[in-house]
Protein backbone atom coordinates (compact mmCIF):
# COMPACT_ATOMS: atom_id res chain seq x y z
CA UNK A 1 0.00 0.00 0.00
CA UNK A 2 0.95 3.57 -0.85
CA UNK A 3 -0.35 6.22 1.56
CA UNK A 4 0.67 10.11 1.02
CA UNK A 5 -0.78 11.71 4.73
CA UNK A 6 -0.90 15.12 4.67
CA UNK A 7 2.11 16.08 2.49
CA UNK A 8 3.25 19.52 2.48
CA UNK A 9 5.78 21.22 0.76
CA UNK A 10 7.41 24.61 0.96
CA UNK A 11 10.70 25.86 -0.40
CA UNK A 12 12.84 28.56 1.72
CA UNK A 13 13.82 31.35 -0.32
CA UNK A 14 15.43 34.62 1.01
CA UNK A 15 12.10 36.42 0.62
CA UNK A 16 10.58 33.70 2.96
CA UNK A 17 8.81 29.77 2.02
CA UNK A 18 7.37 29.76 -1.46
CA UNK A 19 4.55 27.13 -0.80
CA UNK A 20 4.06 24.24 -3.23
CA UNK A 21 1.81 20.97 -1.70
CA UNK A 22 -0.81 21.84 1.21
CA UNK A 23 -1.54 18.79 2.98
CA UNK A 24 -1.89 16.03 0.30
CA UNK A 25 -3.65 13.02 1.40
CA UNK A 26 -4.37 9.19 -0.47
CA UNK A 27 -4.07 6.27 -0.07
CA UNK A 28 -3.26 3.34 -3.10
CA UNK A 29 -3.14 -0.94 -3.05
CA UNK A 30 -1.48 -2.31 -5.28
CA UNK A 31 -3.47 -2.72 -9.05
CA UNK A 32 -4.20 0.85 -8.02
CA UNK A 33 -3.66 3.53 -11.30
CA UNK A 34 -4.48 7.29 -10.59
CA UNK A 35 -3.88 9.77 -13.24
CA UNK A 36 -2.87 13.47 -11.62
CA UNK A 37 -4.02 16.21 -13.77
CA UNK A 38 -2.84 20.17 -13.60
CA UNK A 39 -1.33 23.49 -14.89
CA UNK A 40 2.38 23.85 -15.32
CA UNK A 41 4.19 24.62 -12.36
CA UNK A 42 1.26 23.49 -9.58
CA UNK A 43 3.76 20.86 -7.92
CA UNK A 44 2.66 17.28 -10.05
CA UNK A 45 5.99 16.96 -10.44
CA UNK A 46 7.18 18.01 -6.70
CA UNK A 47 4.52 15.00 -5.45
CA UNK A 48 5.93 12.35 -7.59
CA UNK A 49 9.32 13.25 -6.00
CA UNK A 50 7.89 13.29 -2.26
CA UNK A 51 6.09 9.73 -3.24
CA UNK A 52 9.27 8.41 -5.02
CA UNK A 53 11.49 8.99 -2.21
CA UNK A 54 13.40 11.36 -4.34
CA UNK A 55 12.62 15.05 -2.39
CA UNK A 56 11.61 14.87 1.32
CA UNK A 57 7.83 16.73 2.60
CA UNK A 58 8.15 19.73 4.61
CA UNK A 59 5.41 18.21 6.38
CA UNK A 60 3.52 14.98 6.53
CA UNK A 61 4.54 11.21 5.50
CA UNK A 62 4.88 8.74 2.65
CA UNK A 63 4.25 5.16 3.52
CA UNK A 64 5.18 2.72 0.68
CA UNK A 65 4.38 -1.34 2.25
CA UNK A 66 4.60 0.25 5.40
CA UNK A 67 7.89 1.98 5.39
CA UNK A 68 8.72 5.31 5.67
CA UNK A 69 11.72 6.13 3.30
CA UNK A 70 12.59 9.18 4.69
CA UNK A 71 13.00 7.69 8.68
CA UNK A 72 16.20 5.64 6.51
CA UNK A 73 19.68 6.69 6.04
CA UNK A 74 20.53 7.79 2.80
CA UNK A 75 22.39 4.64 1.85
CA UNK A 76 19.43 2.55 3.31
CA UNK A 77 16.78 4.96 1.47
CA UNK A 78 18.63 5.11 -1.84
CA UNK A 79 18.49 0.94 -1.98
CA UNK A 80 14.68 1.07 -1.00
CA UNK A 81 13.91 3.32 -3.71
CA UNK A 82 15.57 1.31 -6.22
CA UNK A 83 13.89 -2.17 -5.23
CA UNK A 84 11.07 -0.56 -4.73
CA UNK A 85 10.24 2.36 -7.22
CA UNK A 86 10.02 2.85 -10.74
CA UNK A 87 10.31 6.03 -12.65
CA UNK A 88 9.64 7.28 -16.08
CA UNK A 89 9.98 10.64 -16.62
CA UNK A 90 8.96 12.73 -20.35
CA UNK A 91 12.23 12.97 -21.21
CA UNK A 92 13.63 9.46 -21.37
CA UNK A 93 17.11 9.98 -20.22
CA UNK A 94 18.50 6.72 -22.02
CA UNK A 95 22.22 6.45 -22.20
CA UNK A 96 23.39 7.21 -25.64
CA UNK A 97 26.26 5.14 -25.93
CA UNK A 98 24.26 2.13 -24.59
CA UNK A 99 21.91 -0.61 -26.72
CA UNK A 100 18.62 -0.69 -25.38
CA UNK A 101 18.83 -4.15 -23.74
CA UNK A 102 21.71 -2.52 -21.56
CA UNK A 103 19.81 0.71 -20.61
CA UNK A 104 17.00 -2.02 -19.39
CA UNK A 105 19.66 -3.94 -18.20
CA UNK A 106 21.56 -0.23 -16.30
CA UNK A 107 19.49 -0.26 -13.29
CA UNK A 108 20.07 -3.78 -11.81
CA UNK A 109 23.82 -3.05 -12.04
CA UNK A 110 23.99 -1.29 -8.38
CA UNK A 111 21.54 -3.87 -7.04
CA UNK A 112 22.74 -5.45 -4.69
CA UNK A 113 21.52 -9.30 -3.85
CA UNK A 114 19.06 -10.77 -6.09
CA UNK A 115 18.91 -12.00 -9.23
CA UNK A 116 21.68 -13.11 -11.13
CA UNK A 117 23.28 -11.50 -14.23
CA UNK A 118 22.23 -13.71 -16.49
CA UNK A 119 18.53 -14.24 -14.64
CA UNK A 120 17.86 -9.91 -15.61
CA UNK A 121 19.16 -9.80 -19.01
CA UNK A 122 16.66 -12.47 -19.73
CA UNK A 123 14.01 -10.25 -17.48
CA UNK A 124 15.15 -7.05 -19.75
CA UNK A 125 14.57 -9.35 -23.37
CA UNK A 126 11.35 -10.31 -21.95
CA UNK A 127 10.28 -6.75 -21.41
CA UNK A 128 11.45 -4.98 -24.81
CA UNK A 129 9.35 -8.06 -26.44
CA UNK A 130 6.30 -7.57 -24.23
CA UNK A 131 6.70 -3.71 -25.33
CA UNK A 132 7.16 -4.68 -29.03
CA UNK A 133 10.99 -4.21 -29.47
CA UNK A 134 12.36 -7.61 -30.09
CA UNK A 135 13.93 -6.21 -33.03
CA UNK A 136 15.40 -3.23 -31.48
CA UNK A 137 17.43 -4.90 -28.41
CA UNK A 138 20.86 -3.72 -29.92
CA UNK A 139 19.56 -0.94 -31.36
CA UNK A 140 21.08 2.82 -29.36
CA UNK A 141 18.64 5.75 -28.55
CA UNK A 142 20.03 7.69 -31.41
CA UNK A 143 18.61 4.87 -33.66
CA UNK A 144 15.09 4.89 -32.20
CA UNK A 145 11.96 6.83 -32.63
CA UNK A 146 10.66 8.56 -29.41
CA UNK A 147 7.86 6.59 -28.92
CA UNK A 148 10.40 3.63 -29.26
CA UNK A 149 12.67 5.32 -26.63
CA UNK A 150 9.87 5.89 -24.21
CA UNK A 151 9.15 2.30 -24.33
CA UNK A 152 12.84 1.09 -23.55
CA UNK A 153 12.15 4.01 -20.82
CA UNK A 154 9.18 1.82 -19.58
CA UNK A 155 10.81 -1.63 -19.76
CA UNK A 156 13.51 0.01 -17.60
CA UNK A 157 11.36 1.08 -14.97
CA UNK A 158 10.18 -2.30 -14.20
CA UNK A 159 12.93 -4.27 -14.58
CA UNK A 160 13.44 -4.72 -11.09
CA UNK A 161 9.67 -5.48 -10.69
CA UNK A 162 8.78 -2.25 -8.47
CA UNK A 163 5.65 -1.77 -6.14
CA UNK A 164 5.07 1.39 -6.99
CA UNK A 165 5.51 3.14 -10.63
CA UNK A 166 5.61 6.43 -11.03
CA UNK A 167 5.04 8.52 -14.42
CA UNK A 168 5.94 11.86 -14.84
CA UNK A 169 4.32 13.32 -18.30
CA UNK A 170 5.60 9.78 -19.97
CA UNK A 171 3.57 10.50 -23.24
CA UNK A 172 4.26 14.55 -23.14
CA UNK A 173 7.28 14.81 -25.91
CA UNK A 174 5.31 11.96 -28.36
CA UNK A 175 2.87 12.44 -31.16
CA UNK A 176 -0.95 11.59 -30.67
CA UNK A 177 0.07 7.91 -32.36
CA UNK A 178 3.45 7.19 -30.34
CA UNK A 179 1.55 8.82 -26.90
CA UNK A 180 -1.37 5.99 -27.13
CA UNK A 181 1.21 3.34 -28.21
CA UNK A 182 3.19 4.47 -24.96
CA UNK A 183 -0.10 4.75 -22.76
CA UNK A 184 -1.12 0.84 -23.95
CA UNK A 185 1.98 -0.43 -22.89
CA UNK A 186 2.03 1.36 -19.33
CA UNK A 187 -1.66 0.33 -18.90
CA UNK A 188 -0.88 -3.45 -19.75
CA UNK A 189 1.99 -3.91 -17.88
CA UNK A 190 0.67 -2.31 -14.78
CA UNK A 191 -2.24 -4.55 -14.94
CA UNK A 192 -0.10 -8.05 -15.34
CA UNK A 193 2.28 -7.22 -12.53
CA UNK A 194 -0.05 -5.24 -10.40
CA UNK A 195 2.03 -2.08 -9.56
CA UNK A 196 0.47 0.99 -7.52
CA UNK A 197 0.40 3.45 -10.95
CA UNK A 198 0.51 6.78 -10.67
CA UNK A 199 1.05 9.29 -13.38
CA UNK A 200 1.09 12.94 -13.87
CA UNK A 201 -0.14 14.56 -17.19
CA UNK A 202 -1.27 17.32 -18.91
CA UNK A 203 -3.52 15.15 -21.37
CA UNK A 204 -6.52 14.40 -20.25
CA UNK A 205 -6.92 11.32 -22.81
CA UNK A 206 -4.20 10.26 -21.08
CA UNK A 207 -6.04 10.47 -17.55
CA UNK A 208 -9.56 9.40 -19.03
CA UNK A 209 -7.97 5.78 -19.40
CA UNK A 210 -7.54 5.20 -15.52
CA UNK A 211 -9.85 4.44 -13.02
CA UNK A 212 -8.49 7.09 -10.40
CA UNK A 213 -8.66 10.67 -11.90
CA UNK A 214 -7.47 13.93 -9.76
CA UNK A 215 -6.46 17.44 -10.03
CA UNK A 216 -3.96 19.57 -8.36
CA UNK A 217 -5.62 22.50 -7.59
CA UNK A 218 -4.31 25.64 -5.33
CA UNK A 219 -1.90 23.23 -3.60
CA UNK A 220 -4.02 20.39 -3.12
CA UNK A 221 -5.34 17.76 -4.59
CA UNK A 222 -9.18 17.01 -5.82
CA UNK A 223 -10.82 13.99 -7.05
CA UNK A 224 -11.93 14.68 -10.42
């Protein structure tokens, strides 16, 4: 289970706290998928961080399976966020000089126990094929379109099978075409392995294809 209790967020600037999240409360189980909707610049972004363990509240708590990240040390948090987290963001910072299978392949490389070597480059094929790149594992970011990039960026996020996936504008650089393509894949995936989805977006097709729908709205967030 996800739950966000109360988050708040402020940033200190020399002209005093510029406020950004007032008291942000939900809760998610996992096969949960909530679409966050909202003008630029109203903190969708700022959330995701606070959920992903990336950017600590100001005030309130993020539970994810019953752990708090931010009561860990930073070694301790930084190895629950990557067992437990996934992240996509709109731009799909892929490294150029790597294949796709070995940008899937990148994050299990400072993971610690678990599977073998061998036992995740089979995971990463499996995942470009169930995203319909089979025929683009060698292929470099340069060499792909950016629907196909966003998809390599998908595969990657859930190559270490994550609880909770978050999505920040994943379909916001692509053309109408690519963005559904990119939206199918999410959608399927998260439904076979049962992650807690959540995604921020300004395109409301987008958020019309999930069961949870908000808005972030003068600081807080609104069912929509």
């Amino acid at each position: 289970m996800l739950v966000a209790d109360t988050l708040t967020k402020h940033y200190d600037t020399p002209r005093g706290p510029v406020p950004v999240l007032d008291e942000v409360s939900f809760k998610m189980e996992r096969g949960d998928a909530m679409a966050i909707t909202g003008p630029s610049g109203c903190g969708k972004s700022t959330l995701l961080y606070l959920l992903g363990a990336l950017e600590p509240p100001s005030d309130g708590e993020v539970l994810i399976d019953g752990t708090n990240p931010y009561a860990l040390n930073e070694r301790q948090q930084a190895s629950f966020r990557g067992a437990t987290v996934g992240f996509v963001f709109q731009d799909h910072l892929l490294l150029p000089q790597l294949s796709a299978l070995d940008n899937v392949i990148a994050p299990t490389l400072v993971a610690g126990k678990g599977r073998s070597p061998a036992q995740y480059r089979d995971r990463a094929k499996t995942l470009l094929e169930t995203v319909g790149l089979a025929d683009r594992l060698q292929h470099r970011p340069g060499e792909l379109s950016g629907g196909e990039r966003q998809r390599v960026a998908v595969a990657r996020a859930l190559i270490r099978n994550p609880t909770l996936l978050l999505c920040d504008e994943p379909t916001g650089n692509l053309d109408r075409v690519a963005a559904e393509g990119v939206t199918d894949v999410l959608l399927q995936l998260h439904k076979e392995r049962k992650t807690m989805l959540v995604v921020v977006t300004h395109s409301a097709s987008l958020a019309e294809r999930f069961p949870r729908r908000h808005t972030l709205v003068d600081r807080r967030l609104r069912e929509a």
